[in-house]
Protein backbone atom coordinates (compact mmCIF):
# COMPACT_ATOMS: atom_id res chain seq x y z
CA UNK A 1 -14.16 21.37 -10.17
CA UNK A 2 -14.44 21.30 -6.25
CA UNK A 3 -11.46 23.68 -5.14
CA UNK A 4 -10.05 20.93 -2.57
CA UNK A 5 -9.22 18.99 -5.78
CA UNK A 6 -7.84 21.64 -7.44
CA UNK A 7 -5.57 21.86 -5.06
CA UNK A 8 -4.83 18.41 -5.00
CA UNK A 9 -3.75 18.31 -8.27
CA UNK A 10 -1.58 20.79 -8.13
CA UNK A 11 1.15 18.00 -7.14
CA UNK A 12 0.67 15.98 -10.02
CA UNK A 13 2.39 16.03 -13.25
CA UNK A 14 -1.37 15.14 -15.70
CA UNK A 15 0.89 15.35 -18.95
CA UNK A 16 0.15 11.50 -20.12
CA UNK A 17 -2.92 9.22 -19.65
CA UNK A 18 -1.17 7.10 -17.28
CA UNK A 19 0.10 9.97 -15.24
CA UNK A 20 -3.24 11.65 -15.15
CA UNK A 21 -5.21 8.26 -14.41
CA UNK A 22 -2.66 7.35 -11.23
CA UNK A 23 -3.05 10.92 -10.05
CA UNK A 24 -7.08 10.45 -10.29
CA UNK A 25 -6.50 6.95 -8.54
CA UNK A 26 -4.67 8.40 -5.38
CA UNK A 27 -7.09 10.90 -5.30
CA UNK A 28 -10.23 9.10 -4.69
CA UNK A 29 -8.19 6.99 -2.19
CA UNK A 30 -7.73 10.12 -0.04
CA UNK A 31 -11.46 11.10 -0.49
CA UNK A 32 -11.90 6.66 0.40
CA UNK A 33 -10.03 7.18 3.73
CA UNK A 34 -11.98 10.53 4.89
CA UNK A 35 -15.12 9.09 4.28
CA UNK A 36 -13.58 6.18 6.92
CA UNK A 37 -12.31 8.64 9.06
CA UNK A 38 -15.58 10.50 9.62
CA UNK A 39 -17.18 7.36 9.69
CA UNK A 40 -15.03 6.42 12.88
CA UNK A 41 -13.17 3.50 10.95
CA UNK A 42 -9.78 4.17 12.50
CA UNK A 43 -10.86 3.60 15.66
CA UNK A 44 -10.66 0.18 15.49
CA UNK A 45 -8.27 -0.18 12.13
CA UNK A 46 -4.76 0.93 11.12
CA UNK A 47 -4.26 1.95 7.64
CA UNK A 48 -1.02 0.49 6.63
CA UNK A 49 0.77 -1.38 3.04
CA UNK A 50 2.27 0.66 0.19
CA UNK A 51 -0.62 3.55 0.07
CA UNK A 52 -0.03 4.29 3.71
CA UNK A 53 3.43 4.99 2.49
CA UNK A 54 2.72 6.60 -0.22
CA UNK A 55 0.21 9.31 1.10
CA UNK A 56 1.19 9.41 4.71
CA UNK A 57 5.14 9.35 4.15
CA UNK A 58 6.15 10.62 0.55
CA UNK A 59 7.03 7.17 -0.91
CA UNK A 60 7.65 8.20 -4.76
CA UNK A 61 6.15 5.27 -6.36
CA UNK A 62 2.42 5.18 -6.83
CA UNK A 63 0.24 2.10 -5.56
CA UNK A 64 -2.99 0.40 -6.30
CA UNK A 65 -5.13 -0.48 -2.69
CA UNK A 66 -5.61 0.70 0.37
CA UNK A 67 -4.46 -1.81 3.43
CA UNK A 68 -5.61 -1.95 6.58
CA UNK A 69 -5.29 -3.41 10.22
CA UNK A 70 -8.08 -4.07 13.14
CA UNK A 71 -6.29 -2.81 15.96
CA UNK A 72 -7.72 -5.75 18.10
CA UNK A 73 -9.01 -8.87 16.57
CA UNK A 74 -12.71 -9.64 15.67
CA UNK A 75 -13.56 -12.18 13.60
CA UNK A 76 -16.98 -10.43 13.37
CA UNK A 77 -15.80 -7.20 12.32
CA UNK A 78 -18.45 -5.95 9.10
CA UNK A 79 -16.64 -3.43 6.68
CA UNK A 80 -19.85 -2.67 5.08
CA UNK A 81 -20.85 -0.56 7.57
CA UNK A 82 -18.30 2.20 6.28
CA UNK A 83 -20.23 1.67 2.90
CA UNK A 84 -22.31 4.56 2.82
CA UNK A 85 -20.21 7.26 4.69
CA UNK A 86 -17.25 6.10 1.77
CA UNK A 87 -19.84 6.97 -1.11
CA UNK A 88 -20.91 10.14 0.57
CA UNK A 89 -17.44 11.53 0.43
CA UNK A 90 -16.55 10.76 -2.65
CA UNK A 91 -20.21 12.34 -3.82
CA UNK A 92 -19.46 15.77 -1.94
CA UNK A 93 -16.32 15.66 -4.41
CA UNK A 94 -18.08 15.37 -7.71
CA UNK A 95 -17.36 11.58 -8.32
CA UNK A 96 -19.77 8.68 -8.64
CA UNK A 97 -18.60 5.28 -7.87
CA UNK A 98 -20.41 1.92 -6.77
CA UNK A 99 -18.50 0.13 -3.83
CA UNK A 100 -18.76 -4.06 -4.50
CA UNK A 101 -18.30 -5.72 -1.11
CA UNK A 102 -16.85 -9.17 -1.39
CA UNK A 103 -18.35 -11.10 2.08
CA UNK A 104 -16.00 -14.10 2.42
CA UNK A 105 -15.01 -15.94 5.68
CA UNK A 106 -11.60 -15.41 5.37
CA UNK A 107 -9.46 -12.87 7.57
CA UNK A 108 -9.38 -10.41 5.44
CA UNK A 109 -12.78 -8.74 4.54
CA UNK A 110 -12.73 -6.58 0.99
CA UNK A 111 -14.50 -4.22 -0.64
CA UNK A 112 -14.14 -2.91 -4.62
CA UNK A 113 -14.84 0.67 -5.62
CA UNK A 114 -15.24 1.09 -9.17
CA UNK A 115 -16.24 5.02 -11.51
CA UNK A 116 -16.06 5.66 -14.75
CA UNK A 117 -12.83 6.77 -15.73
CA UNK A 118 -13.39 9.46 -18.29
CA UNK A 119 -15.93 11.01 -16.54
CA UNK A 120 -14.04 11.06 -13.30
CA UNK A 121 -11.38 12.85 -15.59
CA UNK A 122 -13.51 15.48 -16.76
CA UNK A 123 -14.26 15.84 -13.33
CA UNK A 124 -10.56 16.93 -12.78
CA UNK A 125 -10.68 18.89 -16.18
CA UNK A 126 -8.36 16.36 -17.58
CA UNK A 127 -7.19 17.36 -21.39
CA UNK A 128 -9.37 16.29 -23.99
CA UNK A 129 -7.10 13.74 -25.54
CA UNK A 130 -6.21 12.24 -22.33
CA UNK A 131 -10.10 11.54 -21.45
CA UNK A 132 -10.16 10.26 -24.65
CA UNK A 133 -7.44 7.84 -24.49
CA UNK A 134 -9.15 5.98 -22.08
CA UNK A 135 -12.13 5.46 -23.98
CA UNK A 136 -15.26 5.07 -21.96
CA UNK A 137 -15.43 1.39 -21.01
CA UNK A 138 -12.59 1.82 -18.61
CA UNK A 139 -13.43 1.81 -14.77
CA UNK A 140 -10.90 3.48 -11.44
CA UNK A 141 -11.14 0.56 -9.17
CA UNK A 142 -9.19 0.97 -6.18
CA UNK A 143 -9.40 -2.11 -3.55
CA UNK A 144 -9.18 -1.76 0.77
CA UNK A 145 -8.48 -4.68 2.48
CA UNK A 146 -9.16 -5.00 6.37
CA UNK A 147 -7.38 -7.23 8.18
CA UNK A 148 -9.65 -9.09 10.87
CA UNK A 149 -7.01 -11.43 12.44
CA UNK A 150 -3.72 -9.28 12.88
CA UNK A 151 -0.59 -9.86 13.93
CA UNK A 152 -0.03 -7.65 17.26
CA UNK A 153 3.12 -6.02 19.01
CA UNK A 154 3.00 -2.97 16.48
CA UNK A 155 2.76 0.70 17.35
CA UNK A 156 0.79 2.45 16.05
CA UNK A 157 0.50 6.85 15.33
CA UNK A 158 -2.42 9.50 14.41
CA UNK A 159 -0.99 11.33 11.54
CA UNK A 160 -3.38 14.44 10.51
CA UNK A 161 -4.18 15.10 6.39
CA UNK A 162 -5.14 18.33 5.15
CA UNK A 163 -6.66 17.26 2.43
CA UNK A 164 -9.03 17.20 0.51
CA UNK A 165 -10.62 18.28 4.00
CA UNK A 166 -9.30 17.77 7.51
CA UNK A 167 -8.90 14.28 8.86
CA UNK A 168 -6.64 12.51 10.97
CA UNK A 169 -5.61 8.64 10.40
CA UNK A 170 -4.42 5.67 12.66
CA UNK A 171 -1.44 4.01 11.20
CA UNK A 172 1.40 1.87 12.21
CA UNK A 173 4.84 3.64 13.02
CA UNK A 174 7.17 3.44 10.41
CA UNK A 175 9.39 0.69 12.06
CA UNK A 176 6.21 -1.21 12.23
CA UNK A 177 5.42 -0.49 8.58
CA UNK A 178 8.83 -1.89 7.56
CA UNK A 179 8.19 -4.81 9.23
CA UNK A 180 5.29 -5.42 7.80
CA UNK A 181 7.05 -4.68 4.37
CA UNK A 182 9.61 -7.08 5.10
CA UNK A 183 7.09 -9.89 5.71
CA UNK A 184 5.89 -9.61 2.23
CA UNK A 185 9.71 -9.47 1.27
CA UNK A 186 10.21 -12.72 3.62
CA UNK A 187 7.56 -14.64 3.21
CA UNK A 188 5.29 -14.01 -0.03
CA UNK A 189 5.48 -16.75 -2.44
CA UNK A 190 5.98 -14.91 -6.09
CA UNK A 191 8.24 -18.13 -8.06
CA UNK A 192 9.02 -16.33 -11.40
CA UNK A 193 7.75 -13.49 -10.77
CA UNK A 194 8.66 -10.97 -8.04
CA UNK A 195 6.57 -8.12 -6.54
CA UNK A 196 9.21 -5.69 -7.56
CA UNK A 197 7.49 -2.93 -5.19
CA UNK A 198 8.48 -4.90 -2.40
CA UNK A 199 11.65 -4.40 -3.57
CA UNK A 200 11.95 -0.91 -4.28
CA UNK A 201 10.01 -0.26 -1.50
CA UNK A 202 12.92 -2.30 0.56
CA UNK A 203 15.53 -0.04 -0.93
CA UNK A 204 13.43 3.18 0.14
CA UNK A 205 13.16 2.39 3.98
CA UNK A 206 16.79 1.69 4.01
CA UNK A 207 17.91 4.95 2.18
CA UNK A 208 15.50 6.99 4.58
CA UNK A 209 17.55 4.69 7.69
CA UNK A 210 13.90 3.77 9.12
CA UNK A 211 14.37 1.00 11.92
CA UNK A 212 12.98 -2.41 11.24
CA UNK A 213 10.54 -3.35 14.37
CA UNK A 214 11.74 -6.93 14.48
CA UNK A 215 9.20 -7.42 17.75
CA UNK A 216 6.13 -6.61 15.02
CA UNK A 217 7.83 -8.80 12.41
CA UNK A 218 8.29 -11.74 14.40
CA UNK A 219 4.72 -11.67 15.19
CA UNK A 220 3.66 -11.65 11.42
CA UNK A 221 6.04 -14.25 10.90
CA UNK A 222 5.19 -17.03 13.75
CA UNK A 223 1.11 -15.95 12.49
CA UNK A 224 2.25 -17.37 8.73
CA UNK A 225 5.03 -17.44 6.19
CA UNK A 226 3.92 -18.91 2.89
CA UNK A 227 7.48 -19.04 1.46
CA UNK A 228 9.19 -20.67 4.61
CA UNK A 229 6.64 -23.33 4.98
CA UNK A 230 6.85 -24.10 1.22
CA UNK A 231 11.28 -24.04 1.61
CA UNK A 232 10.83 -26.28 4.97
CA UNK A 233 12.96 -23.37 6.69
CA UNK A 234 12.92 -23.89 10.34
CA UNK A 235 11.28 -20.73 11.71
CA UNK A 236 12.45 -19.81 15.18
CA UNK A 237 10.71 -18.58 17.82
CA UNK A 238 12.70 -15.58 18.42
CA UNK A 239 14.12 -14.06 15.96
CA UNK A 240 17.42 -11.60 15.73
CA UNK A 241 19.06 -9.49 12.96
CA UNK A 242 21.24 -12.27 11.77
CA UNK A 243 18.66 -14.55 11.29
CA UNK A 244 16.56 -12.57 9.19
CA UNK A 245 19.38 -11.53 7.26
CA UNK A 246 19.93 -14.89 6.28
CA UNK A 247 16.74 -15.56 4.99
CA UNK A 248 17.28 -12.21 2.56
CA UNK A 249 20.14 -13.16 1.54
CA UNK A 250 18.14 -16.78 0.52
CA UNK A 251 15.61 -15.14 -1.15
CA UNK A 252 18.23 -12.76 -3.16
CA UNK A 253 19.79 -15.14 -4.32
CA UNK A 254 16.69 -16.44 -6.34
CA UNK A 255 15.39 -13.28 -7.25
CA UNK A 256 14.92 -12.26 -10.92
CA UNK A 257 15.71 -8.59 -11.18
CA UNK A 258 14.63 -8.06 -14.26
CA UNK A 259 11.31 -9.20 -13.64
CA UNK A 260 11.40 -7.27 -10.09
CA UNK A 261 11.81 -4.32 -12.85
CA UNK A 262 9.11 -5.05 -15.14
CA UNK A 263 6.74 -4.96 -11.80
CA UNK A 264 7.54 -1.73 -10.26
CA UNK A 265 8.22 0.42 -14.09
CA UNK A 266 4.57 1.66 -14.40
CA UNK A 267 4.24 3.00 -10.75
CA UNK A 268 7.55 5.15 -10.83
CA UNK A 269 8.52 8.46 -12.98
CA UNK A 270 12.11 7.44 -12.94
CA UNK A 271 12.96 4.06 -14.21
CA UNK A 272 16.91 5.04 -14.17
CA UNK A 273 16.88 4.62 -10.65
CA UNK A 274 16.31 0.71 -11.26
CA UNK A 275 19.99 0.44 -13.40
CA UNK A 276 21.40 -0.26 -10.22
CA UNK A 277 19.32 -3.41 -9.71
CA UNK A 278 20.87 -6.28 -9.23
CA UNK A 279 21.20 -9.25 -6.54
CA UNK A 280 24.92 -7.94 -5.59
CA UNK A 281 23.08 -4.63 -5.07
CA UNK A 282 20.24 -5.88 -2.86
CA UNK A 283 23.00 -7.87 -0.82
CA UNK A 284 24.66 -5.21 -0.26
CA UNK A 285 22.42 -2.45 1.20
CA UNK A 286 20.53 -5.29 3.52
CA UNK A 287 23.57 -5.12 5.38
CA UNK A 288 22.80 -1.15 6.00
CA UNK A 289 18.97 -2.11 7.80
CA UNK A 290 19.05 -0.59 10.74
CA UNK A 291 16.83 -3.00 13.15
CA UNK A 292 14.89 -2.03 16.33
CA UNK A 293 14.61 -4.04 18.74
């Protein structure tokens, strides 16, 4: 095993399948993001979503892609350029993957990385069992998302990783990163069934008292709002705390927390911490967001 893994591990609790094939997961997206670093990639992207939480920021739930931002808007921007300097640096780490670019004329431009789970495992000297569990049809795919066509007025930070090597990343401030949480919160269009990681993800920012950049979330909001549209909600201009406050409590009111449960159970160790769940508890800790403005 390459030592920088080893020591990468070392934070991981690999006593289940799941367990071990999350920790694998996060680990090949920090290997993803220095092969984009020393590729150049973040300087003209922002890595931001769930992941950017996760690995930059502690968040204690694990998550599936890896988001990102163009820091100024080109319609033109080619991801696949990053293609080879991504599969280099996950080859100096032991692991062999294939990296599926989807080319679509849509904002957002994506690419697929996909490996062999149980080898990958062995490659971590998984248990035996474990490796086995997972049989040898199963793939690691991990997706990144750029975002061609963002929504501006964010700030942005270089936060430095060290590990599995040296690298520094551009990301958005966490006040911007909240905003663009609360979009999702605001605005994505999930009927029965909630993305119950934007809700425990919610909860997180507002125990940790991160501010809410409402300049940054106003921007993603005028760009689009899926859910508003769809409610004919008249979306101002400008908005203020007590606005968007009233479109949580609108969307609280219709959300099914025991779906929003079923969502976030796999990607957290504690599930306890989700007793608490209810729409009198989500109404009543919005009213603790602490906005910036």
């Amino acid at each position: 095993m390459h030592p920088a893994i080893a020591k990468m591990l070392e934070k991981y609790d690999l006593s289940t399948a799941d367990k071990t094939y999350e920790a694998l997961r996060e680990i090949l997206q920090e290997i993803v993001l220095l092969g984009l670093s020393r590729a150049g990639f973040f300087e003209h992207a922002l890595f931001y979503g769930g992941t950017a939480l996760r690995i930059l920021h502690g968040l204690d739930r694990f998550s599936e892609d890896l988001d990102f931002s163009l820091i100024v808007p080109d319609e033109h921007f080619d991801l696949s350029i990053y293609e080879d300097a991504v599969i280099e640096a996950l080859h100096s780490f032991g692991f062999e993957v294939t990296i599926q670019m989807k080319n679509t004329n849509s904002n957002i431009k994506s690419a697929f990385l996909k490996g062999n789970t149980s080898q990958h495992l062995l490659n971590i000297e998984a248990p035996e069992d474990i490796v086995k569990t997972f049989g040898q049809g199963r793939l690691v795919k991990i997706k990144f998302e750029v975002d061609t066509q963002p929504p501006l007025n964010f700030e942005s930070e270089k936060i430095t990783l060290l590990v599995p090597s040296p690298f520094t990343i551009n990301t958005m401030t966490l006040p911007s990163l909240f905003a663009g949480k609360m979009h999702a919160i605001l605005c994505r269009n999930w009927s029965s069934r909630p993305k119950g990681r934007d809700w425990y993800d919610l909860v997180w920012y507002i125990a940790h008292e991160h501010e809410l950049d409402l300049k940054h979330l106003n921007a993603r909001l005028q760009q689009n709002c899926t859910w508003v549209e769809n409610q004919n909600i008249n979306l101002k201009k400008e908005i203020d705390t007590e606005y968007i406050l009233e479109l949580l409590k609108i969307r609280i009111k219709d959300l099914d927390t025991s779906m929003a449960k079923r969502d976030i159970e796999a990607f957290i160790a504690d599930t306890s911490v989700l007793d608490f769940w209810s729409q009198d508890f989500f109404m009543d800790i919005i009213q603790q967001i602490a906005f910036k403005k």
